[in-house]
PDB file of N, CA and C in Angstrom:
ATOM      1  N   UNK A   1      -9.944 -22.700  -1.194  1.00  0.00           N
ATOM      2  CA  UNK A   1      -8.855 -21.751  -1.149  1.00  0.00           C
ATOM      3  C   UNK A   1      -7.945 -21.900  -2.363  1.00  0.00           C
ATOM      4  N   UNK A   2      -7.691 -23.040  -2.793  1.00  0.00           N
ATOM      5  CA  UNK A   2      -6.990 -23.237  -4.163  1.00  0.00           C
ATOM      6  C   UNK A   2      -7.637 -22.916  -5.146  1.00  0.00           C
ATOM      7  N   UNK A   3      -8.716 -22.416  -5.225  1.00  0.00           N
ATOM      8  CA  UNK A   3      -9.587 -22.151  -6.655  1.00  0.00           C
ATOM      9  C   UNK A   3      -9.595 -20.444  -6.457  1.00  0.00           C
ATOM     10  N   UNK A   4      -9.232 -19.932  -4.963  1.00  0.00           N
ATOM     11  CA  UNK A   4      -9.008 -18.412  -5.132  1.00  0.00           C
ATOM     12  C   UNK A   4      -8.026 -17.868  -5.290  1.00  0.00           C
ATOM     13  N   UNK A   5      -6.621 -19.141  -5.025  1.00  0.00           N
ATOM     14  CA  UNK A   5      -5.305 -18.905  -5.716  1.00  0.00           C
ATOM     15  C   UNK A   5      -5.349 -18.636  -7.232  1.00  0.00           C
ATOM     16  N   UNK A   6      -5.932 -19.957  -7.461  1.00  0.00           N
ATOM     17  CA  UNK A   6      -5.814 -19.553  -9.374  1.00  0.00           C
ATOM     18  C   UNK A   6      -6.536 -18.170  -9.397  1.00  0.00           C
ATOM     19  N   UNK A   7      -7.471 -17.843  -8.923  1.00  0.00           N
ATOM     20  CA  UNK A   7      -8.470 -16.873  -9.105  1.00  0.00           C
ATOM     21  C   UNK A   7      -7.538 -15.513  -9.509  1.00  0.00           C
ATOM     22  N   UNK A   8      -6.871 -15.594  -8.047  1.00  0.00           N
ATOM     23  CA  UNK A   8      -6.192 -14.390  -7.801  1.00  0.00           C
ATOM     24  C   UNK A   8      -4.552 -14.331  -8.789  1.00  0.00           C
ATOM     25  N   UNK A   9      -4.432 -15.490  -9.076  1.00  0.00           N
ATOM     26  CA  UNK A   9      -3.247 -16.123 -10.130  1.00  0.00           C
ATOM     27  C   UNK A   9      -3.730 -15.366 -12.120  1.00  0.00           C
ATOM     28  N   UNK A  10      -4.875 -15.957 -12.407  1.00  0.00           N
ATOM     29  CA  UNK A  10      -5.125 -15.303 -13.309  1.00  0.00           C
ATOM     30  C   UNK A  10      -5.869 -13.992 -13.727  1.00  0.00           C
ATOM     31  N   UNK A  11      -6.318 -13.453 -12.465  1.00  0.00           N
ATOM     32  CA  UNK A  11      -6.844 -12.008 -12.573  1.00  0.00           C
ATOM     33  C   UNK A  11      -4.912 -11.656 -12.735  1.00  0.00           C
ATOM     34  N   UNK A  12      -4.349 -11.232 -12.029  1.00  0.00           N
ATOM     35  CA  UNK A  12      -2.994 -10.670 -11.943  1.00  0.00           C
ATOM     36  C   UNK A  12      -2.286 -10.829 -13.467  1.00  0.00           C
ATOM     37  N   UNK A  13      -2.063 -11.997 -13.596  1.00  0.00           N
ATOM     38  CA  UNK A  13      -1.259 -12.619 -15.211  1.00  0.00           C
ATOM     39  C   UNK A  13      -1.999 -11.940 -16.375  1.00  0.00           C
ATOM     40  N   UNK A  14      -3.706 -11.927 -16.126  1.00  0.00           N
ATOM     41  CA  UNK A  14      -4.445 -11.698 -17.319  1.00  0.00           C
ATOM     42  C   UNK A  14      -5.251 -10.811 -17.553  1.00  0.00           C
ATOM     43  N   UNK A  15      -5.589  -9.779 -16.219  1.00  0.00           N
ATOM     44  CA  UNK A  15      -6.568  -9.020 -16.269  1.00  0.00           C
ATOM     45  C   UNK A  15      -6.559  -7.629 -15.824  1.00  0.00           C
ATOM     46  N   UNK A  16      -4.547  -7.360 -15.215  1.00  0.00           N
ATOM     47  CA  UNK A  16      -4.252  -6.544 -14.359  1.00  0.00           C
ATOM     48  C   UNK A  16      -3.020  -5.773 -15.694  1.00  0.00           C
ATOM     49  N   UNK A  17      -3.353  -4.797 -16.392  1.00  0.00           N
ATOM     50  CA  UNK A  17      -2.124  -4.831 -17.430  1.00  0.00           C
ATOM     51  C   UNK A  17      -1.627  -3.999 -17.213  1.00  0.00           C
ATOM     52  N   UNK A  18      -1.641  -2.942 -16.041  1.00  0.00           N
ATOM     53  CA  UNK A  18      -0.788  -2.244 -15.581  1.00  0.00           C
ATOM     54  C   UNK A  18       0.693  -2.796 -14.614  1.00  0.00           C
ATOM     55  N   UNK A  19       0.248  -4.103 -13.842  1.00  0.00           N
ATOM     56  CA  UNK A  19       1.418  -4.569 -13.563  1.00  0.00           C
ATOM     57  C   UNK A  19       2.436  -4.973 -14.891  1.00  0.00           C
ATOM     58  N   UNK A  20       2.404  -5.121 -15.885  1.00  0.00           N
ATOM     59  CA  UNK A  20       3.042  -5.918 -17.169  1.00  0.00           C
ATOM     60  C   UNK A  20       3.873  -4.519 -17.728  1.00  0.00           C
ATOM     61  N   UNK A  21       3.938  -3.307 -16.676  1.00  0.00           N
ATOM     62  CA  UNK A  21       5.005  -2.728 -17.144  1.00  0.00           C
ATOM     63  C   UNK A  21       5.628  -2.134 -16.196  1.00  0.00           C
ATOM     64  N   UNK A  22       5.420  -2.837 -15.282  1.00  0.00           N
ATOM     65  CA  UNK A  22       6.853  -3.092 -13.993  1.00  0.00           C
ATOM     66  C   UNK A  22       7.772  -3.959 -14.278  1.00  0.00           C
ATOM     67  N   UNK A  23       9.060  -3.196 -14.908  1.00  0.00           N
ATOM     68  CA  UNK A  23      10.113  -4.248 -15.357  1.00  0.00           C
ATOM     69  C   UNK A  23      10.605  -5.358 -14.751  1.00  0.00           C
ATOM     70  N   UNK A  24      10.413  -5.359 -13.326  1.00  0.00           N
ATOM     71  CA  UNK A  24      11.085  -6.849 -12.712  1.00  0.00           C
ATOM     72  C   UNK A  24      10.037  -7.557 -12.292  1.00  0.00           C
ATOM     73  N   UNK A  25       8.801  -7.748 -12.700  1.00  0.00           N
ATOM     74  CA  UNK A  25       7.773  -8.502 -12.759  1.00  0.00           C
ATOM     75  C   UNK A  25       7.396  -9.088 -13.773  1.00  0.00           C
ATOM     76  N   UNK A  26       7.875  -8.714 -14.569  1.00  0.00           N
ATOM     77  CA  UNK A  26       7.830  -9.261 -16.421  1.00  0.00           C
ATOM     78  C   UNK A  26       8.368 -10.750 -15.958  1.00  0.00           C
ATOM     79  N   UNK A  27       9.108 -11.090 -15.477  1.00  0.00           N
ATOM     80  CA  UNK A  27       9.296 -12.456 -15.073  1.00  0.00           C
ATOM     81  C   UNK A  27       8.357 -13.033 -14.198  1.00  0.00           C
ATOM     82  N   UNK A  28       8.060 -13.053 -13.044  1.00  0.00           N
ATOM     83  CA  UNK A  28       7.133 -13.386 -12.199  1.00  0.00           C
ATOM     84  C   UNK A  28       5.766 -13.939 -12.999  1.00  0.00           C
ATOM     85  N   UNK A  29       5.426 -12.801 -13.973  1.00  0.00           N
ATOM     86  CA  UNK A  29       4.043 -12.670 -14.054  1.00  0.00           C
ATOM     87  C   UNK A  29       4.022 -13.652 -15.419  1.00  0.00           C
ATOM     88  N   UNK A  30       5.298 -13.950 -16.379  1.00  0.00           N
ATOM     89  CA  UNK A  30       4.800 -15.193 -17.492  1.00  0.00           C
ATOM     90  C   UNK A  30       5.125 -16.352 -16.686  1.00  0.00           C
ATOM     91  N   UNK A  31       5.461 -16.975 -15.547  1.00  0.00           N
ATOM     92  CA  UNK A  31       5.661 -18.237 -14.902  1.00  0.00           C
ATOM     93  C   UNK A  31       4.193 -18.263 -13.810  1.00  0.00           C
ATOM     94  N   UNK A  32       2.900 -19.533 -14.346  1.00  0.00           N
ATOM     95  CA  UNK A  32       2.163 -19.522 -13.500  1.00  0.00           C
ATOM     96  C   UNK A  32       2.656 -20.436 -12.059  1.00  0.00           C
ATOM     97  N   UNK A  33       3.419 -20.353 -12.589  1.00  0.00           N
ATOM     98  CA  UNK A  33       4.031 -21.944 -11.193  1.00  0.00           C
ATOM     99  C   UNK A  33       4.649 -20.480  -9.693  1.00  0.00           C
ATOM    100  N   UNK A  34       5.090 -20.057 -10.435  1.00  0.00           N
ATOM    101  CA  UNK A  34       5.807 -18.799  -9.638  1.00  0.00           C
ATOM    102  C   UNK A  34       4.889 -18.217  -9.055  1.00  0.00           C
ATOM    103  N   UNK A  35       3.765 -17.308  -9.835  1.00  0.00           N
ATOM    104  CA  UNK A  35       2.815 -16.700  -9.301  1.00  0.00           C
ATOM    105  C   UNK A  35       2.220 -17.556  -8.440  1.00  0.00           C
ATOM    106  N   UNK A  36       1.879 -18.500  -8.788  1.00  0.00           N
ATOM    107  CA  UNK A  36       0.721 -19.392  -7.980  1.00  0.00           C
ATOM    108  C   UNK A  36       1.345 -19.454  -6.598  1.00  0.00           C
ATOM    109  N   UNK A  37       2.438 -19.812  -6.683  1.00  0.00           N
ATOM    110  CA  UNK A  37       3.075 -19.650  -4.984  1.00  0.00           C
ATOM    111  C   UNK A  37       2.815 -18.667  -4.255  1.00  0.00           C
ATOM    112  N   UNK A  38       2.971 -17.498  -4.960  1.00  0.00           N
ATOM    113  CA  UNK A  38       2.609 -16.452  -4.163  1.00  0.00           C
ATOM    114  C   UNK A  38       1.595 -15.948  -3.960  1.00  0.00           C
ATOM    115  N   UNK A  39       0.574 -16.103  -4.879  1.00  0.00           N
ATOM    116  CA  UNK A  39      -0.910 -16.339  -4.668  1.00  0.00           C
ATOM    117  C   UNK A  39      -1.597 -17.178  -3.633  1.00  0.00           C
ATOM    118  N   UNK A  40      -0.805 -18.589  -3.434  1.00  0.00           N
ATOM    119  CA  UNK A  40      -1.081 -19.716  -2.368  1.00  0.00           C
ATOM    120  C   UNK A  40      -0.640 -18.585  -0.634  1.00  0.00           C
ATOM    121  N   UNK A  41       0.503 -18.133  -0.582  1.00  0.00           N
ATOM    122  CA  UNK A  41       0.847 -17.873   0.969  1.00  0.00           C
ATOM    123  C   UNK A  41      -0.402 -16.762   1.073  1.00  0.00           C
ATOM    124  N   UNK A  42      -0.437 -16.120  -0.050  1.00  0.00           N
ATOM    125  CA  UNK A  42      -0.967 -14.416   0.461  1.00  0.00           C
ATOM    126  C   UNK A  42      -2.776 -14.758   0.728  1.00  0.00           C
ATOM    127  N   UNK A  43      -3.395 -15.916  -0.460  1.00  0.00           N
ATOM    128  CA  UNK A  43      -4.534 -16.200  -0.333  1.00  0.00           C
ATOM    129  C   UNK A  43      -4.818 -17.056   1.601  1.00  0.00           C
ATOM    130  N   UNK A  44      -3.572 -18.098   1.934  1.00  0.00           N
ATOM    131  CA  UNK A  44      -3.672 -18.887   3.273  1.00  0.00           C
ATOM    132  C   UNK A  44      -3.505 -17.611   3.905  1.00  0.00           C
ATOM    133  N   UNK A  45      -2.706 -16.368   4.014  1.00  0.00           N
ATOM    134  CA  UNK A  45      -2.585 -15.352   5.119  1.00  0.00           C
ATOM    135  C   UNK A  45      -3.833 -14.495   5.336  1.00  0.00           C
ATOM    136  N   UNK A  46      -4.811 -14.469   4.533  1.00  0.00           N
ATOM    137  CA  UNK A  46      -6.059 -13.761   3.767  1.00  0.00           C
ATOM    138  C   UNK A  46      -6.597 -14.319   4.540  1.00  0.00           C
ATOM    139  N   UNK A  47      -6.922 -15.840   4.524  1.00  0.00           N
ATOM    140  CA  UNK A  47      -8.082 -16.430   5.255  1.00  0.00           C
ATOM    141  C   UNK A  47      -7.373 -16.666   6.844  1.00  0.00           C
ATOM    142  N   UNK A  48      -5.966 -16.517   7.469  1.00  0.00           N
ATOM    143  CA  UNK A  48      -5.563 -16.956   8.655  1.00  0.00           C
ATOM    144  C   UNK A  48      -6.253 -15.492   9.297  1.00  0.00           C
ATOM    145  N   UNK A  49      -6.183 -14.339   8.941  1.00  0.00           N
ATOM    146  CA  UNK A  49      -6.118 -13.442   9.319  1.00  0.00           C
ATOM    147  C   UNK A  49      -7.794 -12.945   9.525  1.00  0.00           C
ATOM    148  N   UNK A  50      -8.667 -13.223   8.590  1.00  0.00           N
ATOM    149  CA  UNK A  50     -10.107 -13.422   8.332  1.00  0.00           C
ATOM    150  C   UNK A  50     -10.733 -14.372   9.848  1.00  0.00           C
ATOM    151  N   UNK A  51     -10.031 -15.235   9.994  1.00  0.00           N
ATOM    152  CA  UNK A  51     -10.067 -16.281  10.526  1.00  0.00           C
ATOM    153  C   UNK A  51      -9.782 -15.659  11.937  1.00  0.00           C
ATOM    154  N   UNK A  52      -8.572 -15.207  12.249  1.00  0.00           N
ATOM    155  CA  UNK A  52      -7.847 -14.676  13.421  1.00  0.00           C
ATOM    156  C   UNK A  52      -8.782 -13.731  14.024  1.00  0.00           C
ATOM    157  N   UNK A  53      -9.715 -12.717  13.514  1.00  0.00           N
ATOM    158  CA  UNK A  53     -10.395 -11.621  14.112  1.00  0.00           C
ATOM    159  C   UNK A  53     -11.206 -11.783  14.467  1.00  0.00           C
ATOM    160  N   UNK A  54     -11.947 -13.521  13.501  1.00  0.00           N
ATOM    161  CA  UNK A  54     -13.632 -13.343  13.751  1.00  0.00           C
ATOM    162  C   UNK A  54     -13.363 -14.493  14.771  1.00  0.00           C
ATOM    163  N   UNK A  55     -12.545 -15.161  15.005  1.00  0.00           N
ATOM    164  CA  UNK A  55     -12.489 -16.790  16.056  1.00  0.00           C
ATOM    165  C   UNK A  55     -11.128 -16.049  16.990  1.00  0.00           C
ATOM    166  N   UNK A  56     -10.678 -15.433  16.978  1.00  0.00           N
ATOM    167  CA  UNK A  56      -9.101 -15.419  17.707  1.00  0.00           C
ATOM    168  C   UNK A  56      -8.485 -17.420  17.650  1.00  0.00           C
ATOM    169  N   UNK A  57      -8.091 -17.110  16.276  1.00  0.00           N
ATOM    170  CA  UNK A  57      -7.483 -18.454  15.962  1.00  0.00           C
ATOM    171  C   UNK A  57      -6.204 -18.675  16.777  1.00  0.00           C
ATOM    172  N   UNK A  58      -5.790 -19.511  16.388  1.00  0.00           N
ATOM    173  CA  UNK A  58      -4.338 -19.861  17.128  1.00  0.00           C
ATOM    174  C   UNK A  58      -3.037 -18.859  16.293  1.00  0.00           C
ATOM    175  N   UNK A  59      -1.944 -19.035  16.554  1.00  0.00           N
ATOM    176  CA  UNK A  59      -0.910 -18.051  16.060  1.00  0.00           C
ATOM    177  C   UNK A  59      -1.177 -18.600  14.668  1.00  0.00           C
ATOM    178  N   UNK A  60      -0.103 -17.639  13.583  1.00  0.00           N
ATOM    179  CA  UNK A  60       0.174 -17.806  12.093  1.00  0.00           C
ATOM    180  C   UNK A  60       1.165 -19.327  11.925  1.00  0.00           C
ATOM    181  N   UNK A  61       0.578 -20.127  11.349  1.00  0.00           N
ATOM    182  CA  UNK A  61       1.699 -21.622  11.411  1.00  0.00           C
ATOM    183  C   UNK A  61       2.126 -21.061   9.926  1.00  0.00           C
ATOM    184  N   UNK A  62       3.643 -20.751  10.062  1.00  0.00           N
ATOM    185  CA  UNK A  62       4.656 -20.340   8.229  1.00  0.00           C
ATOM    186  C   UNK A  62       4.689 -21.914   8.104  1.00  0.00           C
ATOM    187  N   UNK A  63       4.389 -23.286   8.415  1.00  0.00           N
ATOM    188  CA  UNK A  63       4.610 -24.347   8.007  1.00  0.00           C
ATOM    189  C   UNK A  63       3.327 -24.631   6.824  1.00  0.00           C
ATOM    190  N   UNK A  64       2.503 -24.222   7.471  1.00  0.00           N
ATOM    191  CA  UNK A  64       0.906 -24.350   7.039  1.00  0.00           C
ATOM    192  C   UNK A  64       1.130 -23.139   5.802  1.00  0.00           C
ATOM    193  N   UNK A  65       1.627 -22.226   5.585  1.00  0.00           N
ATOM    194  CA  UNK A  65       1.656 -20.842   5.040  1.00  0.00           C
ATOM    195  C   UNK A  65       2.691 -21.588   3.714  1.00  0.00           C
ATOM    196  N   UNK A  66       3.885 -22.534   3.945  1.00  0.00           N
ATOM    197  CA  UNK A  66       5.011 -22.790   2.957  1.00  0.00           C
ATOM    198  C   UNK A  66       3.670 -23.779   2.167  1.00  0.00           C
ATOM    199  N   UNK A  67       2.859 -24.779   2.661  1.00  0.00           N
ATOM    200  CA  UNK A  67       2.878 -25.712   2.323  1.00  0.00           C
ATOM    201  C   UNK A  67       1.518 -25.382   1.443  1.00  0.00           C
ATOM    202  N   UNK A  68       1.002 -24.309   1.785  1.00  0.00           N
ATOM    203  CA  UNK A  68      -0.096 -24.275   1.009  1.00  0.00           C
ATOM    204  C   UNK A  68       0.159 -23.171   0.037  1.00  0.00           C
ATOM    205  N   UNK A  69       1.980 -22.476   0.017  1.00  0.00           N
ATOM    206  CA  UNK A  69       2.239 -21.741  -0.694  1.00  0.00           C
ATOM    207  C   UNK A  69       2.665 -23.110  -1.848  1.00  0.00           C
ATOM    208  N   UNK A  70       3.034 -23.921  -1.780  1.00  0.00           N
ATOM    209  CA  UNK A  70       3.692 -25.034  -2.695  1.00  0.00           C
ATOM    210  C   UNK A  70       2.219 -25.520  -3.661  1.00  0.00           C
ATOM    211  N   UNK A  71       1.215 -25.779  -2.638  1.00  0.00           N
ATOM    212  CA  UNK A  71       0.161 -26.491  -3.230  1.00  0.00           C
ATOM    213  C   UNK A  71      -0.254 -25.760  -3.966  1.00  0.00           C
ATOM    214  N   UNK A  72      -0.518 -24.293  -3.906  1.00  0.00           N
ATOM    215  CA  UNK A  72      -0.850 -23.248  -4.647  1.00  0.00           C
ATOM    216  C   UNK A  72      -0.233 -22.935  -5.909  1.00  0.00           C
ATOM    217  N   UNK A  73       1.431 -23.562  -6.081  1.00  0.00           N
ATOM    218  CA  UNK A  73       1.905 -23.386  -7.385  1.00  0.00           C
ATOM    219  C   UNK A  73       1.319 -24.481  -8.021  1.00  0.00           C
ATOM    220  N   UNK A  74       1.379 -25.542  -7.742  1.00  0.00           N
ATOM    221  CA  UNK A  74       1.073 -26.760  -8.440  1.00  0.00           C
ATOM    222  C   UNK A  74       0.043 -26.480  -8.769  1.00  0.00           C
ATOM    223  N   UNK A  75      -1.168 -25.998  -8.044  1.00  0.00           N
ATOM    224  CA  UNK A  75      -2.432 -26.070  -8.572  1.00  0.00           C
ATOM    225  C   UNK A  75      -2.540 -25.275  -9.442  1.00  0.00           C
ATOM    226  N   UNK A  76      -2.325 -24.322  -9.576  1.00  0.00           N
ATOM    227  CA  UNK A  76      -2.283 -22.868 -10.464  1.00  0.00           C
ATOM    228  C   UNK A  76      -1.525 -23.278 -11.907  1.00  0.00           C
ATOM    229  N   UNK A  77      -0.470 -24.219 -11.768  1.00  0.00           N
ATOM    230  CA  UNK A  77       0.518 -24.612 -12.774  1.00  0.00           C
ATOM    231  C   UNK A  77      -0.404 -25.491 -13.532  1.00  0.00           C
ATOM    232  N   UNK A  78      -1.031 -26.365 -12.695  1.00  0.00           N
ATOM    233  CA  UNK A  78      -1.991 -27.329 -13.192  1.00  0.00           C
ATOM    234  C   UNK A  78      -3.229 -27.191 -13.849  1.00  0.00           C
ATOM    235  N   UNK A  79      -3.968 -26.624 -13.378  1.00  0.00           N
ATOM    236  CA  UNK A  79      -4.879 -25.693 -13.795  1.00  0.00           C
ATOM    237  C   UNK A  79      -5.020 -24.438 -15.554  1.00  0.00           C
ATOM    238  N   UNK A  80      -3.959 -23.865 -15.100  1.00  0.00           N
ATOM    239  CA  UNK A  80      -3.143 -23.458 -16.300  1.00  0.00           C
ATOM    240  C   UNK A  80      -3.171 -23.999 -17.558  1.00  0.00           C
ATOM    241  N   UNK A  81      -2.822 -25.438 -17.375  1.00  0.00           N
ATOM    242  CA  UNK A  81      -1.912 -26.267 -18.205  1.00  0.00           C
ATOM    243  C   UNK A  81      -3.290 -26.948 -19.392  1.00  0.00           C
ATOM    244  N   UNK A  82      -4.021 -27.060 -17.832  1.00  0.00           N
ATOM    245  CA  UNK A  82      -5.526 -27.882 -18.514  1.00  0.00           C
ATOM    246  C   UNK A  82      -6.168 -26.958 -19.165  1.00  0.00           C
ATOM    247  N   UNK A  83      -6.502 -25.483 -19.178  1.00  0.00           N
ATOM    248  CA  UNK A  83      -7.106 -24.673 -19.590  1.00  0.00           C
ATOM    249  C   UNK A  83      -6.521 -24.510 -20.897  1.00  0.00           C
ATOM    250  N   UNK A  84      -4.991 -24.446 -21.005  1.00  0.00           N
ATOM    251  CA  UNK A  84      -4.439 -24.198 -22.313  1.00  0.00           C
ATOM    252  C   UNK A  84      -4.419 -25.463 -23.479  1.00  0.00           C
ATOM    253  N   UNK A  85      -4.643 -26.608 -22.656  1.00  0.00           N
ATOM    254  CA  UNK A  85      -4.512 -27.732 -23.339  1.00  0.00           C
ATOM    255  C   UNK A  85      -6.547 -27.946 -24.466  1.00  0.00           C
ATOM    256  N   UNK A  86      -7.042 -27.361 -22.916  1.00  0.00           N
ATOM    257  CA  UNK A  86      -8.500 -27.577 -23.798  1.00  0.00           C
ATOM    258  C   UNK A  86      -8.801 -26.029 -24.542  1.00  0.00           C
ATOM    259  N   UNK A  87      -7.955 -24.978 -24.306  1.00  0.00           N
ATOM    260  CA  UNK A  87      -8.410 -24.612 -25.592  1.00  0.00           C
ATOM    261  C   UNK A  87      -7.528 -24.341 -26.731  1.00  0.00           C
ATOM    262  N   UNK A  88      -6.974 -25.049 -26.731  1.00  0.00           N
ATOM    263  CA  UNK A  88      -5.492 -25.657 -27.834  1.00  0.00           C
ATOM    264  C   UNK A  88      -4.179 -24.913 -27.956  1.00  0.00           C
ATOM    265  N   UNK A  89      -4.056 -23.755 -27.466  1.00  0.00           N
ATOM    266  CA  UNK A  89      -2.836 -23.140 -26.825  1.00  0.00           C
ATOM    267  C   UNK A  89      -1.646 -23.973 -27.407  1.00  0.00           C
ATOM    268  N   UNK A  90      -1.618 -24.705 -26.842  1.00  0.00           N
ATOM    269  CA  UNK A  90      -0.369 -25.836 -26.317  1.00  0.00           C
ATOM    270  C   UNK A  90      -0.378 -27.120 -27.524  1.00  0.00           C
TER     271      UNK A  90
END
């Protein structure tokens, strides 16, 4: 699920260039730490909900939803960082 955050982290930042002229996203979209958060809740609500129809899972846990929205920045931030570092970016 963290590798479809970044997924969904750098399709958006890098591959979507019609969002990049929605003026109050111009922020959002150069911070991968930012995006990635929101990539993390919407990717965990993706699979709770996937999850919910085909098993009738248990309710939506927002604890499980914050925490894998957090892990999702870090990873995305992280990820990021290594990609720019190996191809000299940075």
């Amino acid at each position: 699920m963290l590798f479809a955050a970044y997924g969904l982290c750098f399709a958006i930042q890098n591959k979507i260039s019609s969002l990049w002229k929605i003026g109050f996203l111009n922020v959002l979209l150069t911070c991968t730490f930012c995006l990635g958060f929101h990539c993390g809740w919407l990717i965990y609500s993706c699979t709770w909900l996937l999850d919910y129809w085909q098993f009738d899972q248990a309710p939506f846990q927002w604890a499980q939803a914050l925490n894998f929205a957090f892990g999702g920045a870090a990873w995305c931030y992280g990820v990021d960082a290594m990609i720019k570092w190996l191809e000299g970016d940075e």
